[in-house]
Each structure stands twice: as structure tokens, then as C-alpha cells.
Protein backbone atom coordinates (compact mmCIF):
# COMPACT_ATOMS: atom_id res chain seq x y z
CA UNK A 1 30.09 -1.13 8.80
CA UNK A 2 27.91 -0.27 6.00
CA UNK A 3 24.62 0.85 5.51
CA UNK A 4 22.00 2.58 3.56
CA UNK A 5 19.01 4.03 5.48
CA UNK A 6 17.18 7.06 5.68
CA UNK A 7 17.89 8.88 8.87
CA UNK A 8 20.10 7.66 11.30
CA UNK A 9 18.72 10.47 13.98
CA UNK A 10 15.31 8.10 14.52
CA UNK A 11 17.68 5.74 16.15
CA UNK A 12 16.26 5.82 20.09
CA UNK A 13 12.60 5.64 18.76
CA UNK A 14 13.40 2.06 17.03
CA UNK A 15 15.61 1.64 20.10
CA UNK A 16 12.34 1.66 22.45
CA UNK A 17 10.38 -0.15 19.89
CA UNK A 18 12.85 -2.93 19.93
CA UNK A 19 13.17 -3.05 23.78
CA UNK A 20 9.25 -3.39 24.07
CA UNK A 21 9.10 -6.39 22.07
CA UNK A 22 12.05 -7.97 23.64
CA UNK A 23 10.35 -7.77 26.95
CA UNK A 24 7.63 -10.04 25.26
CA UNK A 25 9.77 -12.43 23.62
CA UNK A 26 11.05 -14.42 25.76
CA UNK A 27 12.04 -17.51 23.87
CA UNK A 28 14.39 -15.06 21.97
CA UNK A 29 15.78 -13.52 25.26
CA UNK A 30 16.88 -17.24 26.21
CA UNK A 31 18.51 -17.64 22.87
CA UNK A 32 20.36 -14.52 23.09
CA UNK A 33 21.78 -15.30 26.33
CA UNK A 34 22.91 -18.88 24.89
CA UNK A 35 24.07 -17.49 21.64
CA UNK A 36 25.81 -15.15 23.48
CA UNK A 37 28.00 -18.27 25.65
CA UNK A 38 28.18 -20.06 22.65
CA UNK A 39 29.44 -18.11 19.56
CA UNK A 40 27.76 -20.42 16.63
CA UNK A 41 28.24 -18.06 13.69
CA UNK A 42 31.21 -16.12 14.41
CA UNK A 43 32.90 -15.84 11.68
CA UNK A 44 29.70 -15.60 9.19
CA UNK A 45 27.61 -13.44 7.47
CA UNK A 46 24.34 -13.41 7.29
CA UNK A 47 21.99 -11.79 4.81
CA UNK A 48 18.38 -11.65 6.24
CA UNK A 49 15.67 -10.21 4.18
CA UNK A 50 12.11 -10.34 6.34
CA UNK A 51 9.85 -7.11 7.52
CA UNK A 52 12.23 -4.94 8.96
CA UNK A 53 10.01 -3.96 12.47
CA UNK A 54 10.79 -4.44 15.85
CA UNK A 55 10.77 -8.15 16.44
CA UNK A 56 12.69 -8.60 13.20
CA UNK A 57 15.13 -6.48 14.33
CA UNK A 58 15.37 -8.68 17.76
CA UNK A 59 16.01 -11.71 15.68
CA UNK A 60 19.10 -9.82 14.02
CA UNK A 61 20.43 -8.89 17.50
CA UNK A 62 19.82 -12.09 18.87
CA UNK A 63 21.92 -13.44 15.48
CA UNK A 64 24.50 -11.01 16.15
CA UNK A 65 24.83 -11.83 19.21
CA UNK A 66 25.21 -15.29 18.33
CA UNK A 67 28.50 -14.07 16.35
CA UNK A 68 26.90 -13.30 12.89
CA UNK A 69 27.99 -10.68 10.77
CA UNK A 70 24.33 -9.22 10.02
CA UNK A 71 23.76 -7.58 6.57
CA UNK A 72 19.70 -6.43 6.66
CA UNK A 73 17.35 -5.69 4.48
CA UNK A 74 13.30 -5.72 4.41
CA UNK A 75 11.28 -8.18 2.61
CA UNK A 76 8.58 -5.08 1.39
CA UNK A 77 8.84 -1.40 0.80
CA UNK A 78 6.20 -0.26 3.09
CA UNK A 79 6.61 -2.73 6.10
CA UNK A 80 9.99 -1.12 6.94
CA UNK A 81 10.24 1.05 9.88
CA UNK A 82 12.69 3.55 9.18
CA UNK A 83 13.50 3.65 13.23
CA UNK A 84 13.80 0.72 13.56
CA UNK A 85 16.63 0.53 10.35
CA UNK A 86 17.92 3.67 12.57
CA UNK A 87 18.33 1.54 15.98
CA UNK A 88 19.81 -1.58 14.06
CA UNK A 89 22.73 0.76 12.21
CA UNK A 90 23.39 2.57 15.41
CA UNK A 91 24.01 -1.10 17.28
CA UNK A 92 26.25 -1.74 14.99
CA UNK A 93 24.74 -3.63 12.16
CA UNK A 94 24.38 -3.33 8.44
CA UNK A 95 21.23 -2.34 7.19
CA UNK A 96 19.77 -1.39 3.47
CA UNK A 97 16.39 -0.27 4.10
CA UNK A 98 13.91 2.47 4.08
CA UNK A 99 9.84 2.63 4.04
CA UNK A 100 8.10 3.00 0.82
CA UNK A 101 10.92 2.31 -1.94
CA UNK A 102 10.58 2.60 -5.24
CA UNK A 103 10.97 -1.31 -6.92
CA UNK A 104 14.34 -0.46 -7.79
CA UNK A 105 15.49 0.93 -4.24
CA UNK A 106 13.91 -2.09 -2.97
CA UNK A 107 16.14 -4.86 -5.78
CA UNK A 108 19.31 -1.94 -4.47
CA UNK A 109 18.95 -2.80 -1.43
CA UNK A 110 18.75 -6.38 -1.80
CA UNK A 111 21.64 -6.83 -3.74
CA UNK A 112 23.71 -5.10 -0.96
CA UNK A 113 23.29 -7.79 1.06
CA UNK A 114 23.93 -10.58 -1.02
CA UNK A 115 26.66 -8.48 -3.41
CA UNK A 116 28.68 -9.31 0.56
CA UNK A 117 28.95 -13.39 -0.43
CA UNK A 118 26.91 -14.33 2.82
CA UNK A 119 27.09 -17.40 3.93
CA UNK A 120 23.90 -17.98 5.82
CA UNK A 121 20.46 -16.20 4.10
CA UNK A 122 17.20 -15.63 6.24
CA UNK A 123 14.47 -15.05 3.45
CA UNK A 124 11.21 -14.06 3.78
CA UNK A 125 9.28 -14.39 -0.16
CA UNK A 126 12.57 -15.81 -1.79
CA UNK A 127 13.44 -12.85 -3.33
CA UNK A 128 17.35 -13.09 -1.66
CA UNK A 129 17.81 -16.49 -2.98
CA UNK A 130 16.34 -16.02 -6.52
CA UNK A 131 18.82 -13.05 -6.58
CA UNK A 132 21.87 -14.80 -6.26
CA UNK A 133 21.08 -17.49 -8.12
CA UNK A 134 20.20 -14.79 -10.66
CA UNK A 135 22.75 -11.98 -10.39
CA UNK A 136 25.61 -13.87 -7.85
CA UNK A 137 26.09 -17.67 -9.27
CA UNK A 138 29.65 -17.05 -8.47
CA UNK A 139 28.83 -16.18 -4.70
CA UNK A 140 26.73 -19.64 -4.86
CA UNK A 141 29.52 -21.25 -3.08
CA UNK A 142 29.98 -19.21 -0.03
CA UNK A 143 26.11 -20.02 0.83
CA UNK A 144 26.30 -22.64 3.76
CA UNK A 145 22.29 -22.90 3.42
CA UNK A 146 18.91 -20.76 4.97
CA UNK A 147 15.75 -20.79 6.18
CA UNK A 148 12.48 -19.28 4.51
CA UNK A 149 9.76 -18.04 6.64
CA UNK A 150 6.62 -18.05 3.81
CA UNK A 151 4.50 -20.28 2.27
CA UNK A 152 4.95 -17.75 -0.86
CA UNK A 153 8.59 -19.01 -0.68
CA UNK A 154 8.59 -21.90 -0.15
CA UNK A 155 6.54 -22.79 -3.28
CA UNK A 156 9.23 -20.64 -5.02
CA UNK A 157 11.60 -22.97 -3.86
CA UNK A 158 10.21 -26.15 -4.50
CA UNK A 159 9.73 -24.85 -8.04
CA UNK A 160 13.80 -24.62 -7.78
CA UNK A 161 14.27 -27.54 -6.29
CA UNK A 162 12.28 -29.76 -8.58
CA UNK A 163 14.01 -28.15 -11.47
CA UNK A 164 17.64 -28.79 -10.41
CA UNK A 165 18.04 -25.56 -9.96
CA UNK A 166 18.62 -24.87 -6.43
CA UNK A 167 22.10 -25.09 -5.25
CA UNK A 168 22.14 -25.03 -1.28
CA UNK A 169 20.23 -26.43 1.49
CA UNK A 170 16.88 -24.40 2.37
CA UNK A 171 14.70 -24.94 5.60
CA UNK A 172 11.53 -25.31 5.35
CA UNK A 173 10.53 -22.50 7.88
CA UNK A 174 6.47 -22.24 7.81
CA UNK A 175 6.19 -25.74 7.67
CA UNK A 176 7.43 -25.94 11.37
CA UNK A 177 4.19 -26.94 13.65
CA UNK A 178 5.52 -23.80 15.85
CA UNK A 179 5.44 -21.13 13.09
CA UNK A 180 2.55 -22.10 10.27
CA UNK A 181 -0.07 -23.15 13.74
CA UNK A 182 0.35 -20.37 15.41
CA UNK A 183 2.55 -17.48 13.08
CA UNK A 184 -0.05 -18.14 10.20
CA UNK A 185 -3.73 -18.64 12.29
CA UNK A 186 -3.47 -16.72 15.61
CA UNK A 187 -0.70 -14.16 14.31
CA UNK A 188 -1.99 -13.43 10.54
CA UNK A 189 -5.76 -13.44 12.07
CA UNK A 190 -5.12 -10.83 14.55
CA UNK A 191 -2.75 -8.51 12.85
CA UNK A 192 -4.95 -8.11 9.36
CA UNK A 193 -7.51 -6.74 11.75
CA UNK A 194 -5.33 -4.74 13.91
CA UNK A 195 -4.06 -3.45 10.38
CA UNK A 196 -7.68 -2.66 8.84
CA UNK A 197 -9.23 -1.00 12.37
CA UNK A 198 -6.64 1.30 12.64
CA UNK A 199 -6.15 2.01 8.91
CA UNK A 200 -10.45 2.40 8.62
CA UNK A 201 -11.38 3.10 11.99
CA UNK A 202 -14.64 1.10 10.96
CA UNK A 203 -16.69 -0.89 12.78
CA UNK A 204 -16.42 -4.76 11.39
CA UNK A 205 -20.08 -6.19 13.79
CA UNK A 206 -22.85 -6.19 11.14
CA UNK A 207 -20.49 -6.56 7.96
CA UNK A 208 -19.89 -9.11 5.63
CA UNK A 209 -16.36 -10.19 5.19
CA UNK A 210 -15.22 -12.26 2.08
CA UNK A 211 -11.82 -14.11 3.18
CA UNK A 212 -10.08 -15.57 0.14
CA UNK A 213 -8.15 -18.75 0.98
CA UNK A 214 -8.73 -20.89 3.87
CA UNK A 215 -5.02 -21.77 4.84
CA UNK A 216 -3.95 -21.22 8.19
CA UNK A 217 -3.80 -17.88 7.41
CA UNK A 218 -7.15 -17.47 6.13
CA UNK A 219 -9.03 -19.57 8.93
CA UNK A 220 -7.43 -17.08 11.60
CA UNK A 221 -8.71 -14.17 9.94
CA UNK A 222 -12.03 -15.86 9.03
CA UNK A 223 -12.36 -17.08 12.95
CA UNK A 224 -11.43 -13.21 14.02
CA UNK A 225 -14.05 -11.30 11.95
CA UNK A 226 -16.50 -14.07 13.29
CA UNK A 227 -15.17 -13.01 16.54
CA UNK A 228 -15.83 -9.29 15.78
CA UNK A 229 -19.59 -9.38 14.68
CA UNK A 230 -18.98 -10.03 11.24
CA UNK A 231 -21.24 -12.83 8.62
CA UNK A 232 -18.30 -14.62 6.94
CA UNK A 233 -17.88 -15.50 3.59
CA UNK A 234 -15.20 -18.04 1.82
CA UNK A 235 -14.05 -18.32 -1.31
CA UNK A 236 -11.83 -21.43 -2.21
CA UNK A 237 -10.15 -23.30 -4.64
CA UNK A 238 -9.59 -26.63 -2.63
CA UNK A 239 -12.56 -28.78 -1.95
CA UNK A 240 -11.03 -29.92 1.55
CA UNK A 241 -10.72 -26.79 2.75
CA UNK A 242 -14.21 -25.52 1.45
CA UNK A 243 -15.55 -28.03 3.62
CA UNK A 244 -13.48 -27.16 6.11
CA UNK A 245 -14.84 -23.64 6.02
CA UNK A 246 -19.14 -25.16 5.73
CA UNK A 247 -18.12 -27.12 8.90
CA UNK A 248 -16.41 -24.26 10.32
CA UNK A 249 -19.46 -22.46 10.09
CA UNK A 250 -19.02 -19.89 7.22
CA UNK A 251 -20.81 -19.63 3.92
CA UNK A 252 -18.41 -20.53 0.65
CA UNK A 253 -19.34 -19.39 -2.67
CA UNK A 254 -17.23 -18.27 -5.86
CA UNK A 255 -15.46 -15.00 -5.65
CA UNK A 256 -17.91 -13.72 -8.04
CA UNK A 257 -21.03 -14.57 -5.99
CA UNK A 258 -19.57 -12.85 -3.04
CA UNK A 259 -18.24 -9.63 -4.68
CA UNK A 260 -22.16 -8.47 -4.67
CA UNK A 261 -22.40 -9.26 -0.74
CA UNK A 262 -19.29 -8.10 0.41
CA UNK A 263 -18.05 -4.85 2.47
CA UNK A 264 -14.56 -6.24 3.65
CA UNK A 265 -12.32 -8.22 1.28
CA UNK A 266 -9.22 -9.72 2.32
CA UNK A 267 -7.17 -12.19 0.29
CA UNK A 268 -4.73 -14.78 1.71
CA UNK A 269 -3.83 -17.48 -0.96
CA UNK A 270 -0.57 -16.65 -2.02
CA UNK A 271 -1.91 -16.53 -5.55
CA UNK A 272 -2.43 -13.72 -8.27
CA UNK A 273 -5.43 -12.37 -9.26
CA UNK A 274 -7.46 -13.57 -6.70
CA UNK A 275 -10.26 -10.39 -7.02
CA UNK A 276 -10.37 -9.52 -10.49
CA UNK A 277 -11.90 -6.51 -13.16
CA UNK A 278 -15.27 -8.80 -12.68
CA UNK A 279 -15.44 -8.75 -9.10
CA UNK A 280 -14.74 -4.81 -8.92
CA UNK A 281 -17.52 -4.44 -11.56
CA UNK A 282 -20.02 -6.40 -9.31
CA UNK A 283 -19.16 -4.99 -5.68
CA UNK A 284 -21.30 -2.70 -3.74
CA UNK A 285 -20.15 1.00 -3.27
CA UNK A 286 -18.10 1.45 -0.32
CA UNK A 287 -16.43 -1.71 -0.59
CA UNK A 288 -13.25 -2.20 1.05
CA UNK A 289 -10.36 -4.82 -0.25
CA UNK A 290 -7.36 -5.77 1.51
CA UNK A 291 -4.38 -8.15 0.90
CA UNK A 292 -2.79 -10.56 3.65
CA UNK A 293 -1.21 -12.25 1.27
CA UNK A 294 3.03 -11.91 0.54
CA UNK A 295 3.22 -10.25 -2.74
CA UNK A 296 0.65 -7.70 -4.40
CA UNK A 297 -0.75 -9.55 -6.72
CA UNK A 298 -3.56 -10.92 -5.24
CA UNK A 299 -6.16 -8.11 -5.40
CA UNK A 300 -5.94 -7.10 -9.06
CA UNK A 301 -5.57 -3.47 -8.47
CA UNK A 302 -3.78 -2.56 -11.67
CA UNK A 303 -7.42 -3.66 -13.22
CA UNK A 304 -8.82 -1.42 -10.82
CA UNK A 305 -6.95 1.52 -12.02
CA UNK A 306 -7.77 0.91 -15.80
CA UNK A 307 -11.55 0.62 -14.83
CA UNK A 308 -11.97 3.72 -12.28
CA UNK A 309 -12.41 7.03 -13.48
CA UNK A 310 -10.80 8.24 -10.74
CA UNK A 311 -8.26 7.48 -7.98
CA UNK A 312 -7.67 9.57 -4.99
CA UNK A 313 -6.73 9.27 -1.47
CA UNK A 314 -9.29 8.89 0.73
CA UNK A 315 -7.76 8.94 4.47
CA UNK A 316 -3.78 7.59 5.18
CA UNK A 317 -3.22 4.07 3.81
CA UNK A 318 -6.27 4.13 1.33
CA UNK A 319 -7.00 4.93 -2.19
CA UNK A 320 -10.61 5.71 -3.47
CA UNK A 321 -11.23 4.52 -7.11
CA UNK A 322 -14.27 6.01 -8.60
CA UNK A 323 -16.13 3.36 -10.79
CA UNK A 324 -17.94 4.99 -13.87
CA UNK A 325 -21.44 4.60 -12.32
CA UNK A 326 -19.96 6.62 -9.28
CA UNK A 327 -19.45 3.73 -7.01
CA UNK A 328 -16.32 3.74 -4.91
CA UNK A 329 -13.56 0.89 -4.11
CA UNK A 330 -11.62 1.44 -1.13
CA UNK A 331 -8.19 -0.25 -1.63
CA UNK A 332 -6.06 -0.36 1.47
CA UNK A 333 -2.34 -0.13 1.90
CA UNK A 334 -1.86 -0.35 -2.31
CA UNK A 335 -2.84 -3.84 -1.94
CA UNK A 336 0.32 -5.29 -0.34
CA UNK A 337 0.15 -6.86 3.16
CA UNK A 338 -2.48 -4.59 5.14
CA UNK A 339 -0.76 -6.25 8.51
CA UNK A 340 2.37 -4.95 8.01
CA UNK A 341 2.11 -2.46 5.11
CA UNK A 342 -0.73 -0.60 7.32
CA UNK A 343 0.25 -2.28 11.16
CA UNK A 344 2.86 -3.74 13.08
CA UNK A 345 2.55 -6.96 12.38
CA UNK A 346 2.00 -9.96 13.84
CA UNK A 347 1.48 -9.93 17.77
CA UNK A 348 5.65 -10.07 20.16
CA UNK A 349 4.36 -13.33 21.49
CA UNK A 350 3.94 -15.14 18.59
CA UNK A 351 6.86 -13.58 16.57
CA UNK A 352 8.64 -15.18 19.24
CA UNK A 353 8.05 -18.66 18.62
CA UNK A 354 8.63 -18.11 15.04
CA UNK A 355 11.65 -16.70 14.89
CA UNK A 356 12.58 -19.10 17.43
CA UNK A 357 12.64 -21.50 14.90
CA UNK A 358 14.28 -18.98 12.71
CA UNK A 359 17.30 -18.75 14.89
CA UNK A 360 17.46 -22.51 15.74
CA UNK A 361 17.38 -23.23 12.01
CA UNK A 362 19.64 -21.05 11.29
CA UNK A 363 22.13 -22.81 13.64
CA UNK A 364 20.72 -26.70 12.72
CA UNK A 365 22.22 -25.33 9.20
CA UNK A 366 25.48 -24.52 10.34
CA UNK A 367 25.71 -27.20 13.01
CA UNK A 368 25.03 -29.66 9.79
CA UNK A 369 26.92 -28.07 6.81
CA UNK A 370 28.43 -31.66 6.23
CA UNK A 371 25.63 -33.63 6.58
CA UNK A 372 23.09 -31.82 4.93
CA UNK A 373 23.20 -33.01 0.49
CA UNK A 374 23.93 -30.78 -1.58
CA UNK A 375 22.66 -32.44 -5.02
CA UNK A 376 20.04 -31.52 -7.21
CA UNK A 377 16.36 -32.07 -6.44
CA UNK A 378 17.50 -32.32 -2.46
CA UNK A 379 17.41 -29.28 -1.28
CA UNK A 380 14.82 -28.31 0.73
CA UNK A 381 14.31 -29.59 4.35
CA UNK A 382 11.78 -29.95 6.76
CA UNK A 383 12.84 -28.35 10.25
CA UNK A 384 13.86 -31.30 12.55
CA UNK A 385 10.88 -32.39 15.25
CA UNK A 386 13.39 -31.75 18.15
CA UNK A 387 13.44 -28.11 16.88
CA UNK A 388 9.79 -27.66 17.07
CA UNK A 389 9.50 -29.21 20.35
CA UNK A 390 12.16 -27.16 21.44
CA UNK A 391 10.15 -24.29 20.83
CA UNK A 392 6.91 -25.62 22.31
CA UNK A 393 8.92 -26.66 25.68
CA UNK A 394 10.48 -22.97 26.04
CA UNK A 395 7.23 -21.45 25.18
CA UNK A 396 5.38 -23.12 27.62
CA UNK A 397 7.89 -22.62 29.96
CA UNK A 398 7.68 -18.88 29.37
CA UNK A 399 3.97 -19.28 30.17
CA UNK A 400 4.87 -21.27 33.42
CA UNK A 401 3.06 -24.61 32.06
CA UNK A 402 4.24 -27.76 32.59
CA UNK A 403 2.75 -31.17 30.85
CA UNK A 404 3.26 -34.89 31.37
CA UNK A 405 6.00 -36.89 30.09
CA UNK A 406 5.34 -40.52 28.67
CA UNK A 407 7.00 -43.41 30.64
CA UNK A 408 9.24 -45.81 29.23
CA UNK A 409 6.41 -48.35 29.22
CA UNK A 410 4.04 -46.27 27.39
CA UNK A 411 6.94 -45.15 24.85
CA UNK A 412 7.63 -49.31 24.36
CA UNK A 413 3.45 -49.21 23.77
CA UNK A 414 3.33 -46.42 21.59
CA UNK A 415 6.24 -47.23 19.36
CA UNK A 416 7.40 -50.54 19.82
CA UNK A 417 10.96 -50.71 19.94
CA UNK A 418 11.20 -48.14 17.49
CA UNK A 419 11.00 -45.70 20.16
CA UNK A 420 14.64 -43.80 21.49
């Protein structure tokens, strides 16, 4: 066993951490237990790059348990729990991780796990599989397939794929009805908030909140700072979803327009540059900006730092920049995801279902290694319908909900003899 963490004594808090969540995921207890009968990746190795916390760290038992040689890493420097890393390596598994490394720690630690030739990769961004198609072509063959759990990476790897350049079979992870419905809305909507209460300890009733992006992500935190007290702002780039925001209920205006009326930014596009130089120059003092998005590019805050006169910290988790005319820009968590960077994340429950879908992926890959093509321009895959209502069976299920069932005459109705 190998790993590289930062202190292996922290082990029982991650341990308690881990049991905690496990108790609340119960779609993932059920697949343990199967896993566990049914062996279906012993004999593989598995690299898995996604916020190392407590449910992630479930997933990777659950995996292990399946059979899988687990080789860990976290998908951003300050969402890793160095506990939880502790409670992983002391169970046995390989972990490279530790909370707030530098960019090249962070690169280190991902090439550990692929430098290992896995055969299965659980990515969370795309930065595992743009490394070894990088750095490790000759470990290219080893690689079975994986899943990706991100709308960021999934547009990476379309962007492969369309270019020839992607050389095993991805899943299409977020695009499952059971992750991006539920993960993205409910999940991204309450955890951004649970991330900038306790990182402000501000009151959100009576404030303006600009949401950038009206994805699934961005209508769940747009609907939650309704559902706090706040007026709500959207800024867009898609006329659908623009109207979907007006007949929502929220006001949508250019990023611009709504830096003057704005006390609580938060981006979720999955785009750079989203809040630029301008917008600083035209908020109101006290204004606070936040990223939901995967990467830290969104809220431009290296424009920030060039246009402040000063930068200090103003309270754990935020950074006061000083603006020549003495108004301040509060920037939380460095700009990277205030959820996880600054919280724990989405909510056990709906972890659950996603990484549900995760694990049953994961398997659908190996289960289909023969089956699945392999040429250019085919590599990406939608997760099968049976997985997703899978998921939506067990999880109702867990919730002790049961729902009708369509007869053989209404199938023939429905679907003609197209129906199975």
C-alpha cells in the first residue's frame, strides 16, 4: 500500500465522518453489500479523482469492497479533508491527498494515481484523463473506460472526443436524470448556501443575490436564496434559460447591470471570466463573490488583485481587497467552489444517488468492455436508462415509496409493439 497524506494520526475523526454519512446513504449501503457477494472489479485498479470528503470516501469503500484496487486522489486542493485521507489510508487504501496544495502537489498527486496503469478512472473535472493522455499514452491501454461526474468534464471530453483524440470509453455521469436533477439543483443549491452562512455568518433575507448561470446548478441556488429572503438576480448567456429565469420569477439583466445592485455573487456556468475588472469596478462596498462553479476561473480574481490596493484576510475563508476609492470586495474561499472549498458539500442523501450511478457505471463499464467501441469520435456514452431507474427504484425504496407499474395493455398503448 502506498500513500501520500498529511497525518495519518486524524484517522478516527475521518473514520466517524465517514460512518455518519454511510448511515444516510443508503443506496450505497445496498451496493456495498452486493459488491461485496459479487466481486466485479477484483483484479482492477481504480484511479478516482473527485472531492476527497466523507461520502467520497464511501464510494471508494463501497468500490473496494466491490474488489477494486483503489488509488485516491482529490479533484481540488482545498475540498480535501485531511481526516478523511487519514481514515481511507488506515482502511487500507491508497490515497495522494492533502488540503490546500500548492498546484504542483495537487498535478503530484495526480500522477500517482495514474503513474499505477489503472484500469478503471472515476474523474471529477477531467483532469485524470487529460493526464494520461498527456503524460501516460503508453498506460492508454490498460484503461478499460470511466465515468465523469461534471458538466466541466464532460465538455472537456467532448472536446476530445470530437477531435479523435480520446482513446477509451467515458460515461457520461451528470447527464444521468439521477445525478444532474437532483446532484446539480437540490444538492449544488443547498450546499453553496450552507458554504456561504457558515463561511459569512450573514444574514441572506433583504439582500440581493446575482446567480450567474441558470443550469441546474444555478436554478437550485437561485430557488434557495429566494427561499432565504433574498431579491434574485440572473445573469445569462442562453436566451432559453433567461426566460426560464423571467418565468421563474427572477429579474435577468447583464452582469454589468447587476454588479451595481448586488451584495451576494455566486457564479455557476462552468465558464471563465464570468465577473470581470468591470464588474469589480462597478460593485457596491461590501460586496461579496463566490464561485460554485468547478474550476477558479469564473470570478476573475487575478483582476481583482491587480486592481485592489490592498488584500487582506478578513475572517477564515475570505479575502478583503481594498479598491482605490476604499471600497471593499469580499472574495470567499479564493474563488474556487465555496460548497466544498468553504463546506461539506453537497447534502449524504443526495451524494447517494449520485454516486450510485457512479458505482453502477463503473461496473456497466466493466460488465461491457467488449461491447462498448473503441474508435475515434465514439467515445463518450450516455448512462443506460435501466441505470437511472435503478437508482430512482432503490431511492424510493429507501424512502419507503412505492409507485404504479404500467400494465401490459397500457405498455402495447404507449409504445406499440416497440415496447419489451
Amino acid at each position: 500500500m502506498a500513500s501520500e497524506i498529511r497525518d495519518l494520526s486524524l484517522w478516527q475523526d475521518g473514520r466517524l465522518k465517514i460512518e455518519w454519512v454511510k448511515h444516510h446513504m443508503p443506496l450505497l449501503r445496498s451496493l456495498e453489500e452486493q459488491f461485496s457477494a459479487e466481486k466485479p472489479f477484483a483484479g482492477l485498479r481504480v484511479a478516482l479523482s473527485v472531492h476527497l470528503e466523507a461520502k467520497t470516501a464511501y464510494l471508494c469503500k463501497v468500490l473496494a469492497a466491490g474488489g477494486a484496487e483503489m488509488y485516491v486522489t482529490g479533484s481540488n486542493p482545498l475540498s480535501t479533508q485531511d481526516d478523511v485521507a487519514a481514515a481511507l489510508v488506515h482502511d487500507g487504501l491508497n490515497v495522494f491527498a492533502w488540503y490546500d496544495a500548492t498546484p504542483e502537489e495537487y498535478m503530484s498527486h495526480c500522477r500517482r494515481v495514474i503513474e499505477v496503469g489503472p484500469n478503471v478512472i472515476i474523474d471529477d473535472g477531467g483532469d485524470l484523463v487529460n493526464l494520461i493522455h498527456s503524460e501516460f499514452p503508453q498506460l492508454l491501454d490498460k484503461v478499460i473506460g470511466g465515468c465523469e461526474e461534471t458538466t466541466t468534464g464532460i465538455l472537456r471530453l467532448i472536446r476530445m472526443n470530437r477531435a479523435g483524440e480520446l482513446r477509451f470509453p467515458m460515461m457520461l455521469v451528470n447527464n444521468a436524470d439521477c445525478k444532474h436533477l437532483f446532484d446539480n439543483r437540490y444538492g449544488t443549491g443547498q450546499s453553496v448556501w450552507d458554504g456561504i452562512n457558515r463561511t459569512t455568518n450573514l444574514i441572506v433575507a433583504g439582500k440581493t443575490v446575482v446567480v450567474a448561470g441558470y443550469g441546474w446548478c444555478g436554478k437550485g441556488v437561485a430557488m434557495r436564496a429566494k427561499g432565504l429572503g433574498a431579491e434574485v438576480i440572473v445573469t445569462e448567456v442562453d436566451p432559453v434559460k433567461a426566460i426560464e429565469a423571467v418565468m421563474d420569477g427572477f429579474k435577468v439583466m447583464k452582469m454589468r447591470e447587476a454588479a451595481a445592485q448586488g451584495d451576494i455573487f455566486v457564479t455557476v456556468t462552468g465558464c471563465e471570466g464570468v465577473i470581470a475588472e468591470g464588474d469589480f469596478l462597478a460593485m457596491k462596498d461590501g460586496a461579496i463573490c463566490c464561485n460554485a462553479g468547478h474550476f477558479d476561473c469564473e470570478v476573475d480574481v487575478a483582476a481583482l488583485r491587480r486592481i485592489a490596493v490592498n488584500a487582506a484576510p478578513a475572517r477564515k475563508n475570505i479575502v478583503c481587497y481594498t479598491l482605490s476609492d476604499g471600497r471593499r470586495i469580499y472574495i470567499l474561499a479564493e474563488g474556487r467552489l465555496v460548497n466544498l472549498a468553504a463546506g461539506d458539500g453537497h447534502p449524504a442523501e443526495i451524494m447517494d444517488m449520485s454516486f450510485a450511478i457512479q458505482a453502477l457505471s463503473a461496473r456497466y463499464i466493466v460488465e461491457n468492455r467488449d461491447s462498448l467501441p473503441r474508435e475515434k469520435g465514439r467515445m463518450v456514452h450516455e448512462i443506460p436508462a435501466e441505470i437511472d431507474r435503478a437508482v430512482a427504484l432503490r431511492k424510493l425504496e429507501s424512502w419507503g415509496y412505492c409507485i404504479d407499474e404500467l400494465s401490459e395493455e397500457q405498455r402495447l398503448y404507449l409504445y406499440g409493439n416497440d415496447c419489451q
